[in-house]
Protein backbone atom coordinates (compact mmCIF):
# COMPACT_ATOMS: atom_id res chain seq x y z
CA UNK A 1 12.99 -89.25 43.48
CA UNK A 2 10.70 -86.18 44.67
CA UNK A 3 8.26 -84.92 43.42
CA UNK A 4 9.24 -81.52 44.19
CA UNK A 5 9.86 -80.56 40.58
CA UNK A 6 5.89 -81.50 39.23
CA UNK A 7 4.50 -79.46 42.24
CA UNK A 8 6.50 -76.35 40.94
CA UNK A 9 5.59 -77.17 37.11
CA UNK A 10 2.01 -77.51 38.47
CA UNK A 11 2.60 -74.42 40.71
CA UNK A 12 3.39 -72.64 37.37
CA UNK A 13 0.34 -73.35 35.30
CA UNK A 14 -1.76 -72.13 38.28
CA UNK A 15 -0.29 -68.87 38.38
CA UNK A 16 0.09 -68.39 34.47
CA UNK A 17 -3.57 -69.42 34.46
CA UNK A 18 -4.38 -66.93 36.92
CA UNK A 19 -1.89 -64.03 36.46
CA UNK A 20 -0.34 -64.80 32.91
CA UNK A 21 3.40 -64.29 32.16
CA UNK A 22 3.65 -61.74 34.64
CA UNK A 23 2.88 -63.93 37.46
CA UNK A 24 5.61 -66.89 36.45
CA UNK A 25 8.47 -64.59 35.56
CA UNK A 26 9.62 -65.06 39.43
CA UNK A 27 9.11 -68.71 38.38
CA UNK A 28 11.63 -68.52 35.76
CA UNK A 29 15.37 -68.06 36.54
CA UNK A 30 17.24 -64.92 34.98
CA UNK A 31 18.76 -66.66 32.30
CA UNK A 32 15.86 -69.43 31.05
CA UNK A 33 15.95 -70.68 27.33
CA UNK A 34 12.92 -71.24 26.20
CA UNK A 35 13.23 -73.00 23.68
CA UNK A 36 9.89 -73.16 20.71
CA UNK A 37 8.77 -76.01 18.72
CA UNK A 38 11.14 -77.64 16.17
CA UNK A 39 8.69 -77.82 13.39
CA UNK A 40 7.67 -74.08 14.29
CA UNK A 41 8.69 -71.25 11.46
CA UNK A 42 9.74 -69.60 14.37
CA UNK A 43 12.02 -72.49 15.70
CA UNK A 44 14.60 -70.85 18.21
CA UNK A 45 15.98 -70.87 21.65
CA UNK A 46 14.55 -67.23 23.49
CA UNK A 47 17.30 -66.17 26.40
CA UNK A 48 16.28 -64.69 29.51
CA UNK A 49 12.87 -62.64 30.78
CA UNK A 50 12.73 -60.80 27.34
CA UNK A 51 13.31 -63.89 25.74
CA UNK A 52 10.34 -65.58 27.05
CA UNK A 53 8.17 -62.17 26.80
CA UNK A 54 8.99 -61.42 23.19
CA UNK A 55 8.29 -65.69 22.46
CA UNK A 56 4.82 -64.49 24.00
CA UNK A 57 4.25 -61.47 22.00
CA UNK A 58 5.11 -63.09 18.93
CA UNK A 59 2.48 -65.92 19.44
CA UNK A 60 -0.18 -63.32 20.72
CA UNK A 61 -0.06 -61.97 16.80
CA UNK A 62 -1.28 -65.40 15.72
CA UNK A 63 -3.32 -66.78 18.50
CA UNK A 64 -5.60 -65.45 20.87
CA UNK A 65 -6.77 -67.63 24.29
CA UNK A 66 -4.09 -70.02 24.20
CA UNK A 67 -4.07 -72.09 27.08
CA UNK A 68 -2.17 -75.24 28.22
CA UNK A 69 -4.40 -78.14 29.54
CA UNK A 70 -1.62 -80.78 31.39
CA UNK A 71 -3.33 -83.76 31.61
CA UNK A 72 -0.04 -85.88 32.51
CA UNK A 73 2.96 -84.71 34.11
CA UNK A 74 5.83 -86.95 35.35
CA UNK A 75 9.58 -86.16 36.74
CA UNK A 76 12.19 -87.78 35.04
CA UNK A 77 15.00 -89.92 36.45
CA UNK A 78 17.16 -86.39 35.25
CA UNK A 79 14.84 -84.45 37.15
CA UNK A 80 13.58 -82.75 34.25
CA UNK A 81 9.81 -82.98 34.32
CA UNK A 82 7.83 -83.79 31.23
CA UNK A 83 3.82 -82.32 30.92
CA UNK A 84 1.83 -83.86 28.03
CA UNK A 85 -1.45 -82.43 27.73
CA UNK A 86 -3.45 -80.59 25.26
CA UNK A 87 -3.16 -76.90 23.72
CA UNK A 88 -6.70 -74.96 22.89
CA UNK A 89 -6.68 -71.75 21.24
CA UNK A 90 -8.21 -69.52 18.46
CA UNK A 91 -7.10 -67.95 15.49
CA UNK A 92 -6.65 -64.10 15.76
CA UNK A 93 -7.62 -63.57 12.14
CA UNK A 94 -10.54 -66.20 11.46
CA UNK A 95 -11.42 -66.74 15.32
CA UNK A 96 -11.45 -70.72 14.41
CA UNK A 97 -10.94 -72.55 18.01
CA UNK A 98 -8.80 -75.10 17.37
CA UNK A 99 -7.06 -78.05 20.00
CA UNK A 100 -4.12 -79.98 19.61
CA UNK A 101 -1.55 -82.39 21.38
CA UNK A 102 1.50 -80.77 22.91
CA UNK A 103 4.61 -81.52 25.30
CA UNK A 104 6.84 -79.42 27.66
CA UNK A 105 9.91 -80.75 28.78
CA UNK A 106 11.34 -78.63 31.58
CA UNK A 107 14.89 -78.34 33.32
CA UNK A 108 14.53 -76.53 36.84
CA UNK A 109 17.26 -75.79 39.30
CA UNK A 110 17.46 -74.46 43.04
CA UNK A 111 13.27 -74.66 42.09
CA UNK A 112 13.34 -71.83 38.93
CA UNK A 113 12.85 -72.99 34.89
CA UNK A 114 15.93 -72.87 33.13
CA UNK A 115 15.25 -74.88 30.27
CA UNK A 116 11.93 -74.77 28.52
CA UNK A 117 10.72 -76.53 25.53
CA UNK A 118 8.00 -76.93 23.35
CA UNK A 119 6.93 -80.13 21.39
CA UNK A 120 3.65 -80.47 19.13
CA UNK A 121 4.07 -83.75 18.58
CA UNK A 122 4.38 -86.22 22.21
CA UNK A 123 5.95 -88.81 20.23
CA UNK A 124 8.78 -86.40 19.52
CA UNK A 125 8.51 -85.48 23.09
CA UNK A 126 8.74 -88.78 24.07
CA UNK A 127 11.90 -89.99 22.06
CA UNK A 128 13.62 -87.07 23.43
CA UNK A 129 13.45 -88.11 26.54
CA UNK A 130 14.04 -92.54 25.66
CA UNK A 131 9.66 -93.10 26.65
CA UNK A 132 9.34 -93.90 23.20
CA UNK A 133 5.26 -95.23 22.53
């Protein structure tokens, strides 16, 4: 298996770090769901560019700073690529910082996200994809 699919997730965080959502939407194929967390109030699957840009502007009326910190990210024998890592951000309306766990499990083809979804809780993440801890 290659690792072709990590370098691009990894490629992605770099430029979102660096040049936020504008900067990945070349990243993400035409027709991406993105999908957000299950427990979320917000749970749903977001279609296409908007999609992901209205999931974002949502989210910016809660949260300010939010950043994704991978600290492990391994393909899958699907080729799906799963990043668990940490997610830091404040409160807009008290400015409390708060951290917590946090999973991505991506789908990628002909090197674009296609499928993208969120998961606060790894354990969840990692049934979904048979790692159970």
């Amino acid at each position: 298996m290659s690792q072709g699919n990590v370098e691009i997730l990894r490629r992605v965080y770099e430029v979102f770090a660096r040049d936020g959502l504008d900067g990945i939407m070349p990243l993400l194929a035409e027709q991406i769901e993105w999908a957000s967390n299950e427990d979320s109030p917000d749970a749903e699957i977001r279609h296409g560019h908007q999609g992901v840009r209205d999931w974002f502007t949502q989210t910016r009326e809660s949260f300010d700073d939010a950043r994704f910190v991978p600290d492990e990210i391994k393909e899958l024998p699907d080729g799906r690529v799963l990043a668990l890592g940490r997610l830091a951000f404040s409160a807009k309306r008290s400015g409390v910082a708060m951290e917590g766990p946090l999973a991505h499990l991506i789908t990628f083809r002909d090197g674009l996200v296609t499928h993208f979804q969120l998961y606060s809780d790894q354990g969840r993440a990692l049934k979904a994809v048979g790692l159970e801890e």
